[in-house]
PDB file of N, CA and C in Angstrom:
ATOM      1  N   UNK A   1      66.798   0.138   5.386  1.00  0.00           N
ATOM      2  CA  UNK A   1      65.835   1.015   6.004  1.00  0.00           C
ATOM      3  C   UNK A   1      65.148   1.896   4.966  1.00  0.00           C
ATOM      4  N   UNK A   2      65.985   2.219   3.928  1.00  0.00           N
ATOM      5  CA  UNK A   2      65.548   3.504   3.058  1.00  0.00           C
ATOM      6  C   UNK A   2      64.637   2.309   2.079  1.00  0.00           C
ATOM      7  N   UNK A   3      64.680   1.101   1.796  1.00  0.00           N
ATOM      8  CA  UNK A   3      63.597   0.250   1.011  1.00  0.00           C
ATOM      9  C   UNK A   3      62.037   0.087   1.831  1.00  0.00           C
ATOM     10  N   UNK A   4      62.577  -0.052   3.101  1.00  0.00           N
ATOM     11  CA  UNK A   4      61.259  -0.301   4.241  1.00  0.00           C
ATOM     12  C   UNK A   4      60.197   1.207   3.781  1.00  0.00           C
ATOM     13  N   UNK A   5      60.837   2.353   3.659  1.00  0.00           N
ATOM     14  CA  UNK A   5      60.478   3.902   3.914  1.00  0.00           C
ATOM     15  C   UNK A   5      59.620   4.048   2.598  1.00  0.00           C
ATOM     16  N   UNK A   6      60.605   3.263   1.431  1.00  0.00           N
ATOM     17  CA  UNK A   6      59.771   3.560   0.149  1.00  0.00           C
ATOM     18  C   UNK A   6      58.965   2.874  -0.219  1.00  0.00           C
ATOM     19  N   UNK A   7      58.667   1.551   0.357  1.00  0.00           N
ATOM     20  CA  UNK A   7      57.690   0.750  -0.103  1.00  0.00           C
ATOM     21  C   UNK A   7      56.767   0.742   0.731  1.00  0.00           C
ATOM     22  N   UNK A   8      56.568   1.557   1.855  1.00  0.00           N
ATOM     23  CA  UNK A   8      55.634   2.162   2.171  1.00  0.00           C
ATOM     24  C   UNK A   8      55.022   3.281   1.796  1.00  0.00           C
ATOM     25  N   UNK A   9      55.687   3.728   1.339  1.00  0.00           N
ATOM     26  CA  UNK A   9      55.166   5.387   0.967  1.00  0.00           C
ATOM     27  C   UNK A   9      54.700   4.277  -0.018  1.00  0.00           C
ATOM     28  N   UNK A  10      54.962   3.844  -1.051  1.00  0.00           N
ATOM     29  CA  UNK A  10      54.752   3.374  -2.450  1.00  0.00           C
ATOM     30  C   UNK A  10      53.109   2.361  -1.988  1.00  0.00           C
ATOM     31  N   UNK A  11      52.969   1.886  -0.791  1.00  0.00           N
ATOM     32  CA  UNK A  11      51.874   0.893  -0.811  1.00  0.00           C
ATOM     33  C   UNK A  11      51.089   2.110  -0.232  1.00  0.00           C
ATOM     34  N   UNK A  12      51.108   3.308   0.486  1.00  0.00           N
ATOM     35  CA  UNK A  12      50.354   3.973   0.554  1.00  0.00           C
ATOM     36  C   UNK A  12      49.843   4.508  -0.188  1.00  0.00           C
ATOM     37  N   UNK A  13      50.635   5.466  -1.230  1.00  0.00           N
ATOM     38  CA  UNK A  13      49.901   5.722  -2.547  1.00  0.00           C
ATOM     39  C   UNK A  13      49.096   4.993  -3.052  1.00  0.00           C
ATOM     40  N   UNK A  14      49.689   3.230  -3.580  1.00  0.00           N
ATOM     41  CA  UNK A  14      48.575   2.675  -4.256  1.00  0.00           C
ATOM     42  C   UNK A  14      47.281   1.951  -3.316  1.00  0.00           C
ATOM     43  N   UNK A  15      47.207   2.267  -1.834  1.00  0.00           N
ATOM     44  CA  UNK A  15      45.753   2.255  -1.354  1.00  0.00           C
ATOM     45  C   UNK A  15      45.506   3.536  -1.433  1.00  0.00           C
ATOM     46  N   UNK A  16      45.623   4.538  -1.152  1.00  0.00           N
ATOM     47  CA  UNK A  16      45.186   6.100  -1.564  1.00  0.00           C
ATOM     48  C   UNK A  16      44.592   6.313  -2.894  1.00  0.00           C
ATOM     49  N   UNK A  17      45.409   5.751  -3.873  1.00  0.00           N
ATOM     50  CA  UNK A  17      44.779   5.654  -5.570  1.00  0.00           C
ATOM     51  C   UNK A  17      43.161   4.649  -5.642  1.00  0.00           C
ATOM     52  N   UNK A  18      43.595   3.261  -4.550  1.00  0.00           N
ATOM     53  CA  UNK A  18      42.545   2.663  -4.937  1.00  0.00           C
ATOM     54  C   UNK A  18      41.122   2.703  -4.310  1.00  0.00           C
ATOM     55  N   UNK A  19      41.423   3.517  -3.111  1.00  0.00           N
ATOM     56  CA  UNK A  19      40.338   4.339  -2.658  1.00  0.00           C
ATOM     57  C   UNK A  19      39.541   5.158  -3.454  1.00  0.00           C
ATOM     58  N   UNK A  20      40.277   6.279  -4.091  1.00  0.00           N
ATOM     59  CA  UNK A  20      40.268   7.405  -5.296  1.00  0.00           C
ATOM     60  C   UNK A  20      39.378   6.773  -6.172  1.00  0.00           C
ATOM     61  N   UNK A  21      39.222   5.502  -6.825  1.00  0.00           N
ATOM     62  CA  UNK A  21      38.523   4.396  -7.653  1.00  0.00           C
ATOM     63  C   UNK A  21      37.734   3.760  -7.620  1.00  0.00           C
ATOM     64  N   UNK A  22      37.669   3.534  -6.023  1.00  0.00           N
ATOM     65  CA  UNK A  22      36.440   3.014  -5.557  1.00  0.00           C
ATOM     66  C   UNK A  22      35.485   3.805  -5.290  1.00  0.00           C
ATOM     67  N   UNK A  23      35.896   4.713  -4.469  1.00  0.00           N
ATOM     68  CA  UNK A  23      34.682   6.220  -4.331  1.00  0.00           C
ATOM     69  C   UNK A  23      34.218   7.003  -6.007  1.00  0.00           C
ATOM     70  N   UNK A  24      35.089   6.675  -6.800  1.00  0.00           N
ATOM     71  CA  UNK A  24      34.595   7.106  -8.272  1.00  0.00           C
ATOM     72  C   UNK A  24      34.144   6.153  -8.368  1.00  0.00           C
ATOM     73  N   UNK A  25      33.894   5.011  -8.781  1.00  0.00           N
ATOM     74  CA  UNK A  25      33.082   3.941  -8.746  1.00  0.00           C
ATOM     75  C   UNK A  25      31.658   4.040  -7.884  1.00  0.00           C
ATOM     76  N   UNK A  26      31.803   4.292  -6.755  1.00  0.00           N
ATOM     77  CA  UNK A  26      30.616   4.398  -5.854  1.00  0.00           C
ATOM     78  C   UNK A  26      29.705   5.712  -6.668  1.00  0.00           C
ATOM     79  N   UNK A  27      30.413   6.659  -6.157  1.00  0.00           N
ATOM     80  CA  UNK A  27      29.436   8.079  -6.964  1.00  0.00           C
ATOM     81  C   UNK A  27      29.178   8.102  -8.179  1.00  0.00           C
ATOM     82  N   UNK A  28      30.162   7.270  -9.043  1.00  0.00           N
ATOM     83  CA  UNK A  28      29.107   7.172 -10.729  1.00  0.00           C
ATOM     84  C   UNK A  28      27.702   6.291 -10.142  1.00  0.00           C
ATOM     85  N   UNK A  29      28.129   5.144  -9.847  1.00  0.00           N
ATOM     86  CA  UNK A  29      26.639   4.240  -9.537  1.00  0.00           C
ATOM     87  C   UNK A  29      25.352   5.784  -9.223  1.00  0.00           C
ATOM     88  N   UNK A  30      25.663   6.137  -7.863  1.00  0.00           N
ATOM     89  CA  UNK A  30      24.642   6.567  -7.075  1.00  0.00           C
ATOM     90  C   UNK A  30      24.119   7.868  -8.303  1.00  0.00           C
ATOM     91  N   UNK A  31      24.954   8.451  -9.210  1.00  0.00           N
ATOM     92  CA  UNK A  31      24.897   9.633 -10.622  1.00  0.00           C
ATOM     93  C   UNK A  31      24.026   8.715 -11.257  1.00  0.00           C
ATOM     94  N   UNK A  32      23.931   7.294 -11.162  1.00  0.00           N
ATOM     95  CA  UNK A  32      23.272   6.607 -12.246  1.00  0.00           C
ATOM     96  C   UNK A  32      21.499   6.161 -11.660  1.00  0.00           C
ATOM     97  N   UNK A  33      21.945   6.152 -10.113  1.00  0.00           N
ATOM     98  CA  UNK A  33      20.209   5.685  -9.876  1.00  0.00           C
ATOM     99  C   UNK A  33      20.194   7.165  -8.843  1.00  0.00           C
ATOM    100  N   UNK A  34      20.302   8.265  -9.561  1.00  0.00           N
ATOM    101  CA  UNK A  34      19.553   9.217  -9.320  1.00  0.00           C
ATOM    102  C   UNK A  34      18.901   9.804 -10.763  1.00  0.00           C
ATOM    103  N   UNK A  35      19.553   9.286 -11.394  1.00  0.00           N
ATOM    104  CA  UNK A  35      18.876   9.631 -13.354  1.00  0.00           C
ATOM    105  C   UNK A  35      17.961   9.119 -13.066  1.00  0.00           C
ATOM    106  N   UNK A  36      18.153   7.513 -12.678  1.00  0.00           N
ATOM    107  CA  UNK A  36      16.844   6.424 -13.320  1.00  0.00           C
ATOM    108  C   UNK A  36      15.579   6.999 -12.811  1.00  0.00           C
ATOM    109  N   UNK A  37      15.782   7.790 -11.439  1.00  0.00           N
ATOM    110  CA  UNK A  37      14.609   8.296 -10.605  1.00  0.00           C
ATOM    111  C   UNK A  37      14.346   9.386 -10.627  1.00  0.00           C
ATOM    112  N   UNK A  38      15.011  10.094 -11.681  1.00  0.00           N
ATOM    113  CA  UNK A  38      15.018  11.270 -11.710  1.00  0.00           C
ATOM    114  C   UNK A  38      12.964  11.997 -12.032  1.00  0.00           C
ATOM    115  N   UNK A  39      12.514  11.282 -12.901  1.00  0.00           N
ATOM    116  CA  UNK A  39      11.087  11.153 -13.317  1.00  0.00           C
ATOM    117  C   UNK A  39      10.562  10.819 -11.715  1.00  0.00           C
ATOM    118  N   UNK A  40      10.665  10.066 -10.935  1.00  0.00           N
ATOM    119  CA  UNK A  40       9.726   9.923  -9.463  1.00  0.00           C
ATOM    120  C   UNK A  40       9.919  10.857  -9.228  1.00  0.00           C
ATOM    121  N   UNK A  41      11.197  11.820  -8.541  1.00  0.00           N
ATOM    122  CA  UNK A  41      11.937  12.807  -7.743  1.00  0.00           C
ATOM    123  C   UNK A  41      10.296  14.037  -8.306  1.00  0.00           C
ATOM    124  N   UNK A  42      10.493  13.892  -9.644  1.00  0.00           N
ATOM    125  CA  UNK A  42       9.784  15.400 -10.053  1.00  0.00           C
ATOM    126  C   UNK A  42       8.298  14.826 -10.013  1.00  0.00           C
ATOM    127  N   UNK A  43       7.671  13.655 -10.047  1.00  0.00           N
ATOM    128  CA  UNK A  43       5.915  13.510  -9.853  1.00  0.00           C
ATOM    129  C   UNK A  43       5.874  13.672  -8.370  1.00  0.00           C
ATOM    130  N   UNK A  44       6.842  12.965  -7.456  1.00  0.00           N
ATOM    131  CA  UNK A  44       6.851  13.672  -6.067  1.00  0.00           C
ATOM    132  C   UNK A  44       7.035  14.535  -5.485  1.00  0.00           C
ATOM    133  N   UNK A  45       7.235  15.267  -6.313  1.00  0.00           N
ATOM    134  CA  UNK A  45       6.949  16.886  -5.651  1.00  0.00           C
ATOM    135  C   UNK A  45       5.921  17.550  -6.312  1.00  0.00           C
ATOM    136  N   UNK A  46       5.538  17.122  -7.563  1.00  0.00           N
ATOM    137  CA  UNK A  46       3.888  17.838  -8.316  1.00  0.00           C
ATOM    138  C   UNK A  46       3.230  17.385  -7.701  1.00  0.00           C
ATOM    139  N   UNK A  47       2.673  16.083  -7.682  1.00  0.00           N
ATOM    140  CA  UNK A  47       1.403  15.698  -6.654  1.00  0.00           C
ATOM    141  C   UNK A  47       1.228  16.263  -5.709  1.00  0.00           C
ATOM    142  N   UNK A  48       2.145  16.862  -4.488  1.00  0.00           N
ATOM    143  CA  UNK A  48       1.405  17.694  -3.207  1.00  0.00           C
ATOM    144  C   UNK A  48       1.041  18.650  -3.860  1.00  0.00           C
ATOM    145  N   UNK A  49       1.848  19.740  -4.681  1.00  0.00           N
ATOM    146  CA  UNK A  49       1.498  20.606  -4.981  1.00  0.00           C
ATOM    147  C   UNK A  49       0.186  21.249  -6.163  1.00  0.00           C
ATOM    148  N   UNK A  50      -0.240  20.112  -6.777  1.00  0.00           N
ATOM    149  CA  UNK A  50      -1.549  20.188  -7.738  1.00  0.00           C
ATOM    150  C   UNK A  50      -2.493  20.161  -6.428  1.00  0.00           C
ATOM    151  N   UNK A  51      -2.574  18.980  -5.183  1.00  0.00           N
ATOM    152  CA  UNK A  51      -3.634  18.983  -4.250  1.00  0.00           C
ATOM    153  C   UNK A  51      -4.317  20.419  -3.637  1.00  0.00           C
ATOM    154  N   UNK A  52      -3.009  20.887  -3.461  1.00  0.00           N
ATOM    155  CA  UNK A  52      -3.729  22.170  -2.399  1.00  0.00           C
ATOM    156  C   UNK A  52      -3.814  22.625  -3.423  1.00  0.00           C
ATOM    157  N   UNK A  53      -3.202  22.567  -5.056  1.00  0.00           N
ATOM    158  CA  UNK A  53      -3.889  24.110  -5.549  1.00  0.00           C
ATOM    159  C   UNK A  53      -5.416  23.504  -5.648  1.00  0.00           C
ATOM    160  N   UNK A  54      -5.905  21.955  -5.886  1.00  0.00           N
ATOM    161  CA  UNK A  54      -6.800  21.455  -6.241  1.00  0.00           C
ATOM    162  C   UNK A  54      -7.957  22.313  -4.993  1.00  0.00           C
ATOM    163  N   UNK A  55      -7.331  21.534  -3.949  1.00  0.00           N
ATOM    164  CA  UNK A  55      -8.067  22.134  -2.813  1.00  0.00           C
ATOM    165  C   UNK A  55      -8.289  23.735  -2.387  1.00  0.00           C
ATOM    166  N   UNK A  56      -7.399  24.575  -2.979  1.00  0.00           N
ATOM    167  CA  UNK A  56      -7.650  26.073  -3.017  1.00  0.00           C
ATOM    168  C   UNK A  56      -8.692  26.323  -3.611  1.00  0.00           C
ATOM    169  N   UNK A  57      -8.805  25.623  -5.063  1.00  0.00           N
ATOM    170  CA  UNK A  57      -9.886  26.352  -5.980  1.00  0.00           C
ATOM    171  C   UNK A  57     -11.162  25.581  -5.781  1.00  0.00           C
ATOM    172  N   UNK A  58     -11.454  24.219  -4.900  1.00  0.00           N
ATOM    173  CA  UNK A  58     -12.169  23.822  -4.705  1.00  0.00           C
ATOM    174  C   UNK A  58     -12.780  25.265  -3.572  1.00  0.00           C
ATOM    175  N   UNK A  59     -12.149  25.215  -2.411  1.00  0.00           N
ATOM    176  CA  UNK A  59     -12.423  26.076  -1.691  1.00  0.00           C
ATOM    177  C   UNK A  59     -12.975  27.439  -1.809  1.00  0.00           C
ATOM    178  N   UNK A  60     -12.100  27.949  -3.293  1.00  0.00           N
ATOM    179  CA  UNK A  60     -12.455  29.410  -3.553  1.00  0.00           C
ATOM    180  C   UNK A  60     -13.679  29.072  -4.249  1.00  0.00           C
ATOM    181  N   UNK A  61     -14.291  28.214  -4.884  1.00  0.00           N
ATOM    182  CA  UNK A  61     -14.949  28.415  -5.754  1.00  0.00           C
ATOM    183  C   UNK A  61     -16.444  28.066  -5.011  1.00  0.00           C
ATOM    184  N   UNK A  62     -16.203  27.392  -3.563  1.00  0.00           N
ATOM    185  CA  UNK A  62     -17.496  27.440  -2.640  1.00  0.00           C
ATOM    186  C   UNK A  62     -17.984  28.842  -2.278  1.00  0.00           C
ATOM    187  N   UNK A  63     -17.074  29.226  -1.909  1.00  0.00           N
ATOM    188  CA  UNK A  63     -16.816  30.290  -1.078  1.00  0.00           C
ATOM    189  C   UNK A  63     -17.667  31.607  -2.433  1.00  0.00           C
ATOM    190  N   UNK A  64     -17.165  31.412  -3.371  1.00  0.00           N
ATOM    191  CA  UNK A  64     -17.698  31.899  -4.387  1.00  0.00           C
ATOM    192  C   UNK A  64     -19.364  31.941  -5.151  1.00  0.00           C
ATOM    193  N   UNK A  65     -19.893  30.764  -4.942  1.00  0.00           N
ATOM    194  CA  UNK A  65     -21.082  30.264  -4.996  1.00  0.00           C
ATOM    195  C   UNK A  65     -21.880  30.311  -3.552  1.00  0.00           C
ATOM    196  N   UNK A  66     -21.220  30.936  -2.639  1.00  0.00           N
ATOM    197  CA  UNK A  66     -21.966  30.785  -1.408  1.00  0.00           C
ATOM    198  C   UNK A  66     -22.978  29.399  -0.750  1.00  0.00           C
ATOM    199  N   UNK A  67     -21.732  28.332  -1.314  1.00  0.00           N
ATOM    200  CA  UNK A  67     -22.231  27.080  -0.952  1.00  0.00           C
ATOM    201  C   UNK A  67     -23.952  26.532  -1.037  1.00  0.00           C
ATOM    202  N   UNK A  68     -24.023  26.861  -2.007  1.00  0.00           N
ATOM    203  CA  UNK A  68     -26.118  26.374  -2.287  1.00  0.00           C
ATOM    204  C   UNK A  68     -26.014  25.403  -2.346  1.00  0.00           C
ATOM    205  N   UNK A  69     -24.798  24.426  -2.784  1.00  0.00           N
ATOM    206  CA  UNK A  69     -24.957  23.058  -3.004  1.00  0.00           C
ATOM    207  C   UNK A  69     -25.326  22.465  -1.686  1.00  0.00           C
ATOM    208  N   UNK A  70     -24.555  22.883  -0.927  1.00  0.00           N
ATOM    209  CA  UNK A  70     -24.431  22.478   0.689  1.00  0.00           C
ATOM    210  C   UNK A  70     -25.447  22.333   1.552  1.00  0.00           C
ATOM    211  N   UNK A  71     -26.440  23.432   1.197  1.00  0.00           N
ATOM    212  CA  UNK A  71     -27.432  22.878   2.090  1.00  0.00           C
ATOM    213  C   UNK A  71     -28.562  21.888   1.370  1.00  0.00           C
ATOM    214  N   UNK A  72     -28.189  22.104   0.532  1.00  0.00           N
ATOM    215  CA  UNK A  72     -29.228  21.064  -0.631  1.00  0.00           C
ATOM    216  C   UNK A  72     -28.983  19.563  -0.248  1.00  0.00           C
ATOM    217  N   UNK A  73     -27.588  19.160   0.201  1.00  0.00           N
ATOM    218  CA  UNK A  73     -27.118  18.318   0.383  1.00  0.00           C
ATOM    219  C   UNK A  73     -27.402  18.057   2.091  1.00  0.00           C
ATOM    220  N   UNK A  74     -27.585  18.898   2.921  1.00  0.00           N
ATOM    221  CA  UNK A  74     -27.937  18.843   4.383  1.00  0.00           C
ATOM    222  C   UNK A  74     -29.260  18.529   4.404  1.00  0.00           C
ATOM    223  N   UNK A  75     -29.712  19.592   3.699  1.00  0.00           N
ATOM    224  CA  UNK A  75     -31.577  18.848   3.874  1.00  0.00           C
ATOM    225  C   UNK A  75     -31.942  17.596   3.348  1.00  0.00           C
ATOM    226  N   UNK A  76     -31.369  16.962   2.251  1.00  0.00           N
ATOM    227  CA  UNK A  76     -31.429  15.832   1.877  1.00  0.00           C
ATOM    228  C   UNK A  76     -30.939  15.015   2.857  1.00  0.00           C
ATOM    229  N   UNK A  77     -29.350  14.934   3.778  1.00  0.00           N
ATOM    230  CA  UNK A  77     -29.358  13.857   4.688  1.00  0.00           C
ATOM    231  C   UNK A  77     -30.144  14.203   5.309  1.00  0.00           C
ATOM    232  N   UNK A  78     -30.652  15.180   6.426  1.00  0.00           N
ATOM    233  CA  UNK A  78     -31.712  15.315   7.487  1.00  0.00           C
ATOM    234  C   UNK A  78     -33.237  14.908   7.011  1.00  0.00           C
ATOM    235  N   UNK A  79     -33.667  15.307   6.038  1.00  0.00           N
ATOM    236  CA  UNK A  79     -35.082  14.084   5.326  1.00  0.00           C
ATOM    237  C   UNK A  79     -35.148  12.610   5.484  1.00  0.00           C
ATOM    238  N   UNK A  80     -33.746  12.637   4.679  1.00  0.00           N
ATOM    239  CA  UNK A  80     -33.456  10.704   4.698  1.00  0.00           C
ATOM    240  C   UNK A  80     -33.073  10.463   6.023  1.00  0.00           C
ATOM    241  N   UNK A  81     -32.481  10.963   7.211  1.00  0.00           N
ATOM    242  CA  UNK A  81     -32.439  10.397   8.502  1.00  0.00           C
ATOM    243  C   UNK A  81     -33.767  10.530   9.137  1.00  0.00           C
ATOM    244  N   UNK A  82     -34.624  10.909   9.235  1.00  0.00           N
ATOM    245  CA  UNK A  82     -35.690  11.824  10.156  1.00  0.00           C
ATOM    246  C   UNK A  82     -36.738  10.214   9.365  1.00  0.00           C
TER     247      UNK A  82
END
């Protein structure tokens, strides 16, 4: 009985260990293709953020000029439609 008791405890440990090995195994991989992407991770988050500033200063800088371009550009389509 006392061999049955220990060679269980003993096969539990060594699936408990080889779990322990496999999940270190798993999380190095996933440590390794989060490096490789590490360069996407950071252009995907600059690109939204250059747009709106793009689009802020586009905006401020109408807003600034009091849009002359704009109607220059309205009377020209309304000529060419008419």
């Amino acid at each position: 009985m006392i061999f049955v008791i220990g060679d269980l405890i003993r096969t539990s440990l060594i699936q408990i260990q080889k779990a322990k090995v496999d999940l270190e195994l798993a999380m190095s991989a996933l440590d390794k293709l989060l490096r490789a992407n590490e360069l996407n991770f950071a252009i995907l988050t600059v690109i939204p953020t250059l747009a709106i500033l793009w689009i802020g200063w586009r905006w401020a800088a109408s807003k600034w000029r009091g849009d002359k371009r704009k109607g220059k550009v309205v009377s020209i389509v309304k000529a060419s439609l008419r």
